[in-house]
PDB file of N, CA and C in Angstrom:
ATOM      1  N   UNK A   1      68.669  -3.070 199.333  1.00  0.00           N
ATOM      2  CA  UNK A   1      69.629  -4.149 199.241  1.00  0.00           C
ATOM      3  C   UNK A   1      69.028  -5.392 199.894  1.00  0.00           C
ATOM      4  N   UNK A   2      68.904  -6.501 199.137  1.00  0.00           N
ATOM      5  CA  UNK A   2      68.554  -7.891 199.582  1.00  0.00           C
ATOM      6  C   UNK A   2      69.553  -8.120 201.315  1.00  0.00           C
ATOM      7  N   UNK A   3      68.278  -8.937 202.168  1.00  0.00           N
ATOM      8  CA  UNK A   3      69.252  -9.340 203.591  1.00  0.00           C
ATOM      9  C   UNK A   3      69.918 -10.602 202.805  1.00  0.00           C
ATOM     10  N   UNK A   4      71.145 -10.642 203.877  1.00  0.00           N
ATOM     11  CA  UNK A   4      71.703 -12.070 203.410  1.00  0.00           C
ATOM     12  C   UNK A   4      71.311 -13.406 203.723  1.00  0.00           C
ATOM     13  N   UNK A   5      71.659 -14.085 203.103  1.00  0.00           N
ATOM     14  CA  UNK A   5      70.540 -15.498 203.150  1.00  0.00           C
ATOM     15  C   UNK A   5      71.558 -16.639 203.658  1.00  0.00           C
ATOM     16  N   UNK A   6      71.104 -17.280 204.507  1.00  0.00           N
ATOM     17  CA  UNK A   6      71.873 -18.255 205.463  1.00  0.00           C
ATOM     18  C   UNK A   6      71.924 -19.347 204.615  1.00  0.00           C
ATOM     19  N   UNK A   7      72.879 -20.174 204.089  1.00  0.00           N
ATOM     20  CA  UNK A   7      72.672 -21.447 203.676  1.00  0.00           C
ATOM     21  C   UNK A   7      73.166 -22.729 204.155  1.00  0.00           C
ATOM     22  N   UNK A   8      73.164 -23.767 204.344  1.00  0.00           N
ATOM     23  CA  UNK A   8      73.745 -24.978 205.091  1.00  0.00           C
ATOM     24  C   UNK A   8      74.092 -25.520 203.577  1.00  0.00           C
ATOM     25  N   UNK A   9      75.553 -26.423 203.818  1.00  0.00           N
ATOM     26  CA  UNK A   9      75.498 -27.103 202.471  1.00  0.00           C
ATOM     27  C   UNK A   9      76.651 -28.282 203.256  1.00  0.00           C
ATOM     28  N   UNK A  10      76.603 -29.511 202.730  1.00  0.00           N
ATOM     29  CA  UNK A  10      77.113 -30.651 203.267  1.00  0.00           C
ATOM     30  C   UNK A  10      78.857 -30.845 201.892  1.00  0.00           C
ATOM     31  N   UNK A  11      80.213 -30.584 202.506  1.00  0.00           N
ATOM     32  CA  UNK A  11      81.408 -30.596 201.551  1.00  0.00           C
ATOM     33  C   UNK A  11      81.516 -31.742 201.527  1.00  0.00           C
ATOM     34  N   UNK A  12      82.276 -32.341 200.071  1.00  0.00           N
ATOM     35  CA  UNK A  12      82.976 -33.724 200.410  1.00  0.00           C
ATOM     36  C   UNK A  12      84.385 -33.593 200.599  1.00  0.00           C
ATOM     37  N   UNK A  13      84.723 -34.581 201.122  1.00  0.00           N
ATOM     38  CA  UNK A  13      85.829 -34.746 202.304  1.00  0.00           C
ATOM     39  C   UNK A  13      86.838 -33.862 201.726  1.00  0.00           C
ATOM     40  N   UNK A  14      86.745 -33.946 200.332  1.00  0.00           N
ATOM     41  CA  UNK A  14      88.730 -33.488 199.757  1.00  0.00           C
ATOM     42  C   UNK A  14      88.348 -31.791 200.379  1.00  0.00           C
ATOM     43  N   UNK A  15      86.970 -31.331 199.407  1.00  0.00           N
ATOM     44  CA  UNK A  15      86.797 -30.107 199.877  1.00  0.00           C
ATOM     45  C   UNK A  15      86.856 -29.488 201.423  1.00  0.00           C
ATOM     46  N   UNK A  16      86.335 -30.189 202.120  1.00  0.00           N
ATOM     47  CA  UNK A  16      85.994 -29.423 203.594  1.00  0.00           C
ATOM     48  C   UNK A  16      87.839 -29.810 204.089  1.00  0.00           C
ATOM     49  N   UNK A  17      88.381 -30.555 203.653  1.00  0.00           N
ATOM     50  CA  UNK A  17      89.842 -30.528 203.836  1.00  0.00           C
ATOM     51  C   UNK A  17      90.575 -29.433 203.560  1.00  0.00           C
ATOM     52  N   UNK A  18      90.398 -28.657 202.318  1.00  0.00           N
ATOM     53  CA  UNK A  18      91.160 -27.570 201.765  1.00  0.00           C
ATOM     54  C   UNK A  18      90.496 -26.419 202.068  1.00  0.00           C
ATOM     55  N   UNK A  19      89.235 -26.329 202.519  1.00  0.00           N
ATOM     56  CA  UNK A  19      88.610 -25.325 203.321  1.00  0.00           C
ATOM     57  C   UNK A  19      89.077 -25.087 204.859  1.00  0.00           C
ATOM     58  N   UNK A  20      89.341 -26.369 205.461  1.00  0.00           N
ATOM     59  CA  UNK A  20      90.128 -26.399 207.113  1.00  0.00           C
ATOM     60  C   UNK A  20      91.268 -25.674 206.572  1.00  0.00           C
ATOM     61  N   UNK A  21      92.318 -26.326 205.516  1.00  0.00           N
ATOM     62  CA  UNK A  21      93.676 -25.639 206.043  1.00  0.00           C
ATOM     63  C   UNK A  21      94.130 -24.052 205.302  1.00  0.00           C
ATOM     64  N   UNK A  22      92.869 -23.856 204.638  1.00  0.00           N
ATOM     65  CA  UNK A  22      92.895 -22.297 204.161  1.00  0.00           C
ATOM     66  C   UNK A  22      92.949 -21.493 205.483  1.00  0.00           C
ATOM     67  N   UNK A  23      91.208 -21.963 206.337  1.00  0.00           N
ATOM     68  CA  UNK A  23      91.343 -21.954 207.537  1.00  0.00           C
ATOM     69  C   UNK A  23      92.301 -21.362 208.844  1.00  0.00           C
ATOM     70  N   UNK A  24      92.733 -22.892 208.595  1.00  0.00           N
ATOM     71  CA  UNK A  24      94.094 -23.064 209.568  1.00  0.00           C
ATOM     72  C   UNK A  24      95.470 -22.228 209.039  1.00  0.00           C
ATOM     73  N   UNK A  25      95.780 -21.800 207.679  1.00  0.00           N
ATOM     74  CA  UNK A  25      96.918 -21.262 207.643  1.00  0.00           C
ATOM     75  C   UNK A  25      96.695 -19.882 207.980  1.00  0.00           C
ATOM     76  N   UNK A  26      95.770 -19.470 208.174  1.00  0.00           N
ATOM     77  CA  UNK A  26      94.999 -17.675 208.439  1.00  0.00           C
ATOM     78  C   UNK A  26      95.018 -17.311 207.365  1.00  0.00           C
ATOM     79  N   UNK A  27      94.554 -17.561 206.377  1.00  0.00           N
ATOM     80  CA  UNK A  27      94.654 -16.684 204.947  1.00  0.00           C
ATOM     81  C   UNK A  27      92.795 -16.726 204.766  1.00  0.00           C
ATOM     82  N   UNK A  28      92.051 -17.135 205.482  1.00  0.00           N
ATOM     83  CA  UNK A  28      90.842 -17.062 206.064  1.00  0.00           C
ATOM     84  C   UNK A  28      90.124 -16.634 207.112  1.00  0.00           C
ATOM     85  N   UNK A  29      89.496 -15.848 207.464  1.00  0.00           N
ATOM     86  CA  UNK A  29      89.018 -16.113 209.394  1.00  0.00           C
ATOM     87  C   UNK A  29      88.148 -17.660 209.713  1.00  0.00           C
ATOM     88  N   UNK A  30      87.017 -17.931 208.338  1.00  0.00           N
ATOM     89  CA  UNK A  30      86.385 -18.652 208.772  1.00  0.00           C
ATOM     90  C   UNK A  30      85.968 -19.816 207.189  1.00  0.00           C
ATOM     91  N   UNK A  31      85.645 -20.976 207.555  1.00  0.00           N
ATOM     92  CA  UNK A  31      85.247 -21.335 206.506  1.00  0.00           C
ATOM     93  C   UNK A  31      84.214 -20.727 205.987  1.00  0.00           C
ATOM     94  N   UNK A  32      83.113 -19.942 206.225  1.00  0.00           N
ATOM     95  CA  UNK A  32      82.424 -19.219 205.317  1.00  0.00           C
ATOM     96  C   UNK A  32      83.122 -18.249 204.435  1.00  0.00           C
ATOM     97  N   UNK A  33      83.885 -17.294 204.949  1.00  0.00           N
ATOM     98  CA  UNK A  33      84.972 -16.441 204.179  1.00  0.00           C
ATOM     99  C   UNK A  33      85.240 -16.982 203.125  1.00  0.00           C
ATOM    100  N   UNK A  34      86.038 -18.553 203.166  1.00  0.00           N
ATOM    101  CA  UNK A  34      86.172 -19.226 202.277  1.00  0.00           C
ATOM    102  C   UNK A  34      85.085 -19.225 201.102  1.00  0.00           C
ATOM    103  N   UNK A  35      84.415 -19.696 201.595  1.00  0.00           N
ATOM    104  CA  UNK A  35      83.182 -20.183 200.633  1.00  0.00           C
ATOM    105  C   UNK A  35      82.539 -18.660 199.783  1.00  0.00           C
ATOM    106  N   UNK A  36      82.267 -17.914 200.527  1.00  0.00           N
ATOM    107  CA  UNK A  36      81.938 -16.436 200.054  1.00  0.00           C
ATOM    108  C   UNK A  36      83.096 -15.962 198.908  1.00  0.00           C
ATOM    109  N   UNK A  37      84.800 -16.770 199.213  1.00  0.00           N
ATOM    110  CA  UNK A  37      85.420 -15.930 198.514  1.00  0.00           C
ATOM    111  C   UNK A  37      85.413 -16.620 196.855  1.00  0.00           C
ATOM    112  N   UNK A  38      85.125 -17.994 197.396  1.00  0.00           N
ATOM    113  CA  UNK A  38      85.469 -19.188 196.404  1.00  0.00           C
ATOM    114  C   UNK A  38      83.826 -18.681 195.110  1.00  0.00           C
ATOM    115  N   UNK A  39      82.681 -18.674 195.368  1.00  0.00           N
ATOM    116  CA  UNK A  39      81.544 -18.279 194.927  1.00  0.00           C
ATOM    117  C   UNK A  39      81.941 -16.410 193.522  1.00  0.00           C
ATOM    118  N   UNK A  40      82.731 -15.816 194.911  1.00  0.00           N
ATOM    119  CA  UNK A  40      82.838 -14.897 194.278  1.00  0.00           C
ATOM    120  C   UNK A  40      84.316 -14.786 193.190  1.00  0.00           C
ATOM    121  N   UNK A  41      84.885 -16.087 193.163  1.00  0.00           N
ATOM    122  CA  UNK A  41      85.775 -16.352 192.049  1.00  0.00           C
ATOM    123  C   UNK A  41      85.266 -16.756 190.911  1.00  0.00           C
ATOM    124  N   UNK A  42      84.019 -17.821 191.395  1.00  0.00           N
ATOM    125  CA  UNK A  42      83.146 -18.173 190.268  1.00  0.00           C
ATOM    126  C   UNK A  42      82.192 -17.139 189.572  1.00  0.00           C
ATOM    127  N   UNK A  43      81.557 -16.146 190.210  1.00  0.00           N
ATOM    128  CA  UNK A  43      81.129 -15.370 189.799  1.00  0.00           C
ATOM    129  C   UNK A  43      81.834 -14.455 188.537  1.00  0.00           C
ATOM    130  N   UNK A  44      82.690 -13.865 189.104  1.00  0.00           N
ATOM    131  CA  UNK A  44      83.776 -13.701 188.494  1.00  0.00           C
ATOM    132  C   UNK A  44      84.315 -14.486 186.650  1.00  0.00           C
ATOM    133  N   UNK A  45      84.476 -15.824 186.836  1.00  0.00           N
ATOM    134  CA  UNK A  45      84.993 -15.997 185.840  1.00  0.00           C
ATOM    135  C   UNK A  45      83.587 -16.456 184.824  1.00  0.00           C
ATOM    136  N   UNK A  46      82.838 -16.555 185.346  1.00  0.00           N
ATOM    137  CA  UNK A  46      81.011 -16.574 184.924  1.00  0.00           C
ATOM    138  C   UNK A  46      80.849 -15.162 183.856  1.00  0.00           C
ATOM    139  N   UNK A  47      80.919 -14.123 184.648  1.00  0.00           N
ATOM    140  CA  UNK A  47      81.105 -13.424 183.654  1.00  0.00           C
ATOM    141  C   UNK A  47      82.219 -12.628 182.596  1.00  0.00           C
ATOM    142  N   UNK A  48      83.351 -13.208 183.218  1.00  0.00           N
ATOM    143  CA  UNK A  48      84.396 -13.362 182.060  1.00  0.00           C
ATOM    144  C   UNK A  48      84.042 -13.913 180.986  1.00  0.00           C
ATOM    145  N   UNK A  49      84.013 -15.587 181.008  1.00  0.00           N
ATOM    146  CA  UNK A  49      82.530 -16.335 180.009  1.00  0.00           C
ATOM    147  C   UNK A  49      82.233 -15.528 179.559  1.00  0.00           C
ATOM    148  N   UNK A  50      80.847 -15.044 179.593  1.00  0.00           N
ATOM    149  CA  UNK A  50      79.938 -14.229 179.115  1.00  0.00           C
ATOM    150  C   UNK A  50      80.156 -13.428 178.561  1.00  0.00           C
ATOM    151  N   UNK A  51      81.323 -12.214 178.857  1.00  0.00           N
ATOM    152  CA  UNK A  51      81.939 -11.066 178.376  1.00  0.00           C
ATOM    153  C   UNK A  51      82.591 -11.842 177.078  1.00  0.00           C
ATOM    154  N   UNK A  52      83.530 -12.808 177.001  1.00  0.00           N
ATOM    155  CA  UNK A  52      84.346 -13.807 176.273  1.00  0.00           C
ATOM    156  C   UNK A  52      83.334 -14.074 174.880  1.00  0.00           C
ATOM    157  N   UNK A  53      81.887 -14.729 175.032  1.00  0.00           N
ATOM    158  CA  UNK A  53      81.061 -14.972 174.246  1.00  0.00           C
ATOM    159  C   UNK A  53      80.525 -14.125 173.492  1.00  0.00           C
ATOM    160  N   UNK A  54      80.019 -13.337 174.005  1.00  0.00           N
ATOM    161  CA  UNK A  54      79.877 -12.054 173.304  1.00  0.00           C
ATOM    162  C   UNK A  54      80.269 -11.001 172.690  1.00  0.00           C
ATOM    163  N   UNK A  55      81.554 -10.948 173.251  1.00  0.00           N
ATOM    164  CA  UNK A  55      82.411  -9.620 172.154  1.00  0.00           C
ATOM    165  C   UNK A  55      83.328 -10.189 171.402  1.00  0.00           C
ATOM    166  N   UNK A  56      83.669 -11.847 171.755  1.00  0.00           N
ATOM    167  CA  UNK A  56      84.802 -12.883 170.945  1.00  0.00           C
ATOM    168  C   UNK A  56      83.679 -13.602 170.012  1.00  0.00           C
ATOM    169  N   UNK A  57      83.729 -14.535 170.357  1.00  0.00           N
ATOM    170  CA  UNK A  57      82.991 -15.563 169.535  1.00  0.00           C
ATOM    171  C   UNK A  57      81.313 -14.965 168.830  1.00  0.00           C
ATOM    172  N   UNK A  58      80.848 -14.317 169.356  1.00  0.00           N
ATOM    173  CA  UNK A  58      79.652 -13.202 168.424  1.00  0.00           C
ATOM    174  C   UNK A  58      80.522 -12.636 167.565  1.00  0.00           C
ATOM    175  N   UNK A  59      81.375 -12.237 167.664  1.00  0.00           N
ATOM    176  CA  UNK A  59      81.874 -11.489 166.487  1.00  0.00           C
ATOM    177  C   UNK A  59      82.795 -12.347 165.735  1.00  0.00           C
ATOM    178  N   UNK A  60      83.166 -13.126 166.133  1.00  0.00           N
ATOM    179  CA  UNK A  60      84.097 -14.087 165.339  1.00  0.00           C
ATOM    180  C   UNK A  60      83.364 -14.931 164.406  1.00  0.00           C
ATOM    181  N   UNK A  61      81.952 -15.014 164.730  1.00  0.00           N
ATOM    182  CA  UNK A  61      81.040 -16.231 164.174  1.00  0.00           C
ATOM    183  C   UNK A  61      80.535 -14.792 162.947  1.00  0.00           C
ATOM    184  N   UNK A  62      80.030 -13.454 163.310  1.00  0.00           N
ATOM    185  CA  UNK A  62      79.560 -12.853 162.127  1.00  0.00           C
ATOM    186  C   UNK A  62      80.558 -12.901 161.119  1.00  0.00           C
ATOM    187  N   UNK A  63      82.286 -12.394 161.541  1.00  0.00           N
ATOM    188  CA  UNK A  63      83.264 -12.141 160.847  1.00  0.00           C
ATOM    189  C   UNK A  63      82.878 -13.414 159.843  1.00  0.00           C
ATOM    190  N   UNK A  64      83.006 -14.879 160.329  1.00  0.00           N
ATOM    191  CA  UNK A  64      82.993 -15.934 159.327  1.00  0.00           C
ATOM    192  C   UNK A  64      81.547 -15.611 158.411  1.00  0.00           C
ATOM    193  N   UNK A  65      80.678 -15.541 159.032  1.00  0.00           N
ATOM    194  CA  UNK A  65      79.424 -15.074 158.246  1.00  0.00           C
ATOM    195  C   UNK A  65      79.449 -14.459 156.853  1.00  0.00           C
ATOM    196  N   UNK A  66      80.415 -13.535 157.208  1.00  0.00           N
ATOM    197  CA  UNK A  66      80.493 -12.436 156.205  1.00  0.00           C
ATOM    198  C   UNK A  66      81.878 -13.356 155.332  1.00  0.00           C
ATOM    199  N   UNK A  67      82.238 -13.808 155.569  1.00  0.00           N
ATOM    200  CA  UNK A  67      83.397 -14.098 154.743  1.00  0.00           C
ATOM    201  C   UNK A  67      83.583 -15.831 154.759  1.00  0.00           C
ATOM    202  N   UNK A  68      83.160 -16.982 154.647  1.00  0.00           N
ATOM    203  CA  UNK A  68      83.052 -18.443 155.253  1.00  0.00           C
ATOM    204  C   UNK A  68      84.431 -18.612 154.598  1.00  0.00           C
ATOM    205  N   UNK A  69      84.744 -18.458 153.005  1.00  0.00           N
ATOM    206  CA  UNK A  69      86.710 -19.004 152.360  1.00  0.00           C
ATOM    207  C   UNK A  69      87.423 -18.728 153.397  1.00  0.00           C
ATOM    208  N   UNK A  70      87.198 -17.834 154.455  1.00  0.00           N
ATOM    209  CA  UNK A  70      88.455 -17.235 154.964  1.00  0.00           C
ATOM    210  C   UNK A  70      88.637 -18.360 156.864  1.00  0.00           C
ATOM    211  N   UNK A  71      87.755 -18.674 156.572  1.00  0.00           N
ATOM    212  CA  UNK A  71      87.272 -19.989 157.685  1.00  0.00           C
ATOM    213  C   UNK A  71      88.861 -20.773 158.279  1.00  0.00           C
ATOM    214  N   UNK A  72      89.074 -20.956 159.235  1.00  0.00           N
ATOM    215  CA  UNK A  72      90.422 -21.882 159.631  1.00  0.00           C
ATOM    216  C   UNK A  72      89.833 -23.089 160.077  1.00  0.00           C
ATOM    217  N   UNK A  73      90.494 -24.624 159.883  1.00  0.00           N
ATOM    218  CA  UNK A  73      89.501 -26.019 160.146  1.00  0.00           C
ATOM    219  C   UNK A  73      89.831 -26.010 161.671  1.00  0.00           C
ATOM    220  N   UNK A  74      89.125 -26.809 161.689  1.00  0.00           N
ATOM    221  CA  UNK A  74      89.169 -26.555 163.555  1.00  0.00           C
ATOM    222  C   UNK A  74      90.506 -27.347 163.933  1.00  0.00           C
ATOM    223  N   UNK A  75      90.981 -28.444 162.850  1.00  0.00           N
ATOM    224  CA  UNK A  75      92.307 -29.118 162.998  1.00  0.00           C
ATOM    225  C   UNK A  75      93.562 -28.515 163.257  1.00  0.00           C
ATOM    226  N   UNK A  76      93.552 -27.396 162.564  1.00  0.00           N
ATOM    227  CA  UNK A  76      94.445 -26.474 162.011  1.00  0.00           C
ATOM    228  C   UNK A  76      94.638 -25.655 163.043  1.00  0.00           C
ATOM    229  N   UNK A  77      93.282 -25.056 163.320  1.00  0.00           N
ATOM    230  CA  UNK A  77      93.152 -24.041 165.078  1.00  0.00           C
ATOM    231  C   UNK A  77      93.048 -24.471 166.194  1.00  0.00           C
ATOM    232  N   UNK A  78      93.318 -25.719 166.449  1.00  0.00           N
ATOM    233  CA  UNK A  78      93.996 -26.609 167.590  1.00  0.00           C
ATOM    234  C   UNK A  78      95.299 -26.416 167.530  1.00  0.00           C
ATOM    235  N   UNK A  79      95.761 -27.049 166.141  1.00  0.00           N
ATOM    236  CA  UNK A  79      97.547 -26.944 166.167  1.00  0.00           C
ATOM    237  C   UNK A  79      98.213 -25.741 166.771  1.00  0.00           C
ATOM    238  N   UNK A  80      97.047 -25.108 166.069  1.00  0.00           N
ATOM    239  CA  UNK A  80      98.017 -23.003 166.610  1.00  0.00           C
ATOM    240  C   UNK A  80      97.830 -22.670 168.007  1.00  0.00           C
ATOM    241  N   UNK A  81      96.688 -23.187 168.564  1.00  0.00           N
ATOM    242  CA  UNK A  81      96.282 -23.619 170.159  1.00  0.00           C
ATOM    243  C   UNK A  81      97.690 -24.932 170.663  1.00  0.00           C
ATOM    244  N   UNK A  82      97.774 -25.218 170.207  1.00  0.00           N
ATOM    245  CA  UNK A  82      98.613 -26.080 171.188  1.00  0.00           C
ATOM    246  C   UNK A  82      99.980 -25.706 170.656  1.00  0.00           C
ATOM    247  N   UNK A  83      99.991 -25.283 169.834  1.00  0.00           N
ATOM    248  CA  UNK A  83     101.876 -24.631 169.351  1.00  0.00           C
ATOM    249  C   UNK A  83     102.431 -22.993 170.206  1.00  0.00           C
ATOM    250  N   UNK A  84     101.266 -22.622 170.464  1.00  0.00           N
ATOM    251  CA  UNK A  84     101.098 -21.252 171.037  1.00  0.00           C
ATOM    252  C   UNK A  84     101.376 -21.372 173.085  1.00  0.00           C
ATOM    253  N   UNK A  85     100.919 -22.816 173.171  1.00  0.00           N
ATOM    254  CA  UNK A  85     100.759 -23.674 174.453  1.00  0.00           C
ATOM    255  C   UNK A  85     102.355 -24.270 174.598  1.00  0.00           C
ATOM    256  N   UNK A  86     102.914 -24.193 173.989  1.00  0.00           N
ATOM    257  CA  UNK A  86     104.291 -25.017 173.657  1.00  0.00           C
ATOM    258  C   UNK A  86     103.659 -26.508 174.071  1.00  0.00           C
ATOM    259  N   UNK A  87     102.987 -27.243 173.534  1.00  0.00           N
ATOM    260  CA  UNK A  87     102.253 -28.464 173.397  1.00  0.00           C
ATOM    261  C   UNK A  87     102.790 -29.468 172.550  1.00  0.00           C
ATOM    262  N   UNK A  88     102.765 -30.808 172.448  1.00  0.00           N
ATOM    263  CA  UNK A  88     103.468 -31.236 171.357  1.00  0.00           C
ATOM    264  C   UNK A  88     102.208 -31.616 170.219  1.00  0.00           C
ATOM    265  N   UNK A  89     102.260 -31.385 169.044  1.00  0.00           N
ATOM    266  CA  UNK A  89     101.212 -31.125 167.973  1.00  0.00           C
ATOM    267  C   UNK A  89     100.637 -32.841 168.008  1.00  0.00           C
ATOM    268  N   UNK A  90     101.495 -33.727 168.620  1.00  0.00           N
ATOM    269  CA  UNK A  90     100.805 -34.937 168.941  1.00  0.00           C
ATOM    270  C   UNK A  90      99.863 -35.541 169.493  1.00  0.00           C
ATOM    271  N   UNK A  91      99.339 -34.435 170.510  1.00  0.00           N
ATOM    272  CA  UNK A  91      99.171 -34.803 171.842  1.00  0.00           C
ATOM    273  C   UNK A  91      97.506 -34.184 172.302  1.00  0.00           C
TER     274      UNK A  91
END
């Protein structure tokens, strides 16, 4: 197992703000906690992504492959995206 690796990194203000009062409310011990937990959210939805690309859109792109008439315009698959969103089809 790799040792862990120390890093220094400089926040801007809004951030090292919402890192103090994570902090300060105890739902943290330390701002590193923070940062370790925040990394491992990104990690996280990184390979959601990835998982997302590959078993959705790889297969959604052959499906059209194999069949292009059956294609929806991308105009059309916004609307159903934002009607599905309760969105206004205006907007």
């Amino acid at each position: 197992m790799p040792s862990p690796m120390e890093v220094s990194v400089t926040l801007p203000p809004e951030i090292a703000e919402s890192v103090a009062r994570k902090v300060a409310s105890g739902a943290y011990a330390s701002a590193a906690d923070v940062v370790r937990a925040g990394l491992r959210a990104l990690i996280e939805r990184d390979d959601l992504v990835e998982r997302w690309l590959h078993e959705e859109v790889v297969a959604g792109h052959a499906e059209y492959l194999t069949d292009p008439a059956q294609a929806v315009p991308a105009e059309a698959l916004l609307a159903r995206i934002k009607a599905a969103r309760g969105v206004h089809p205006g907007l």
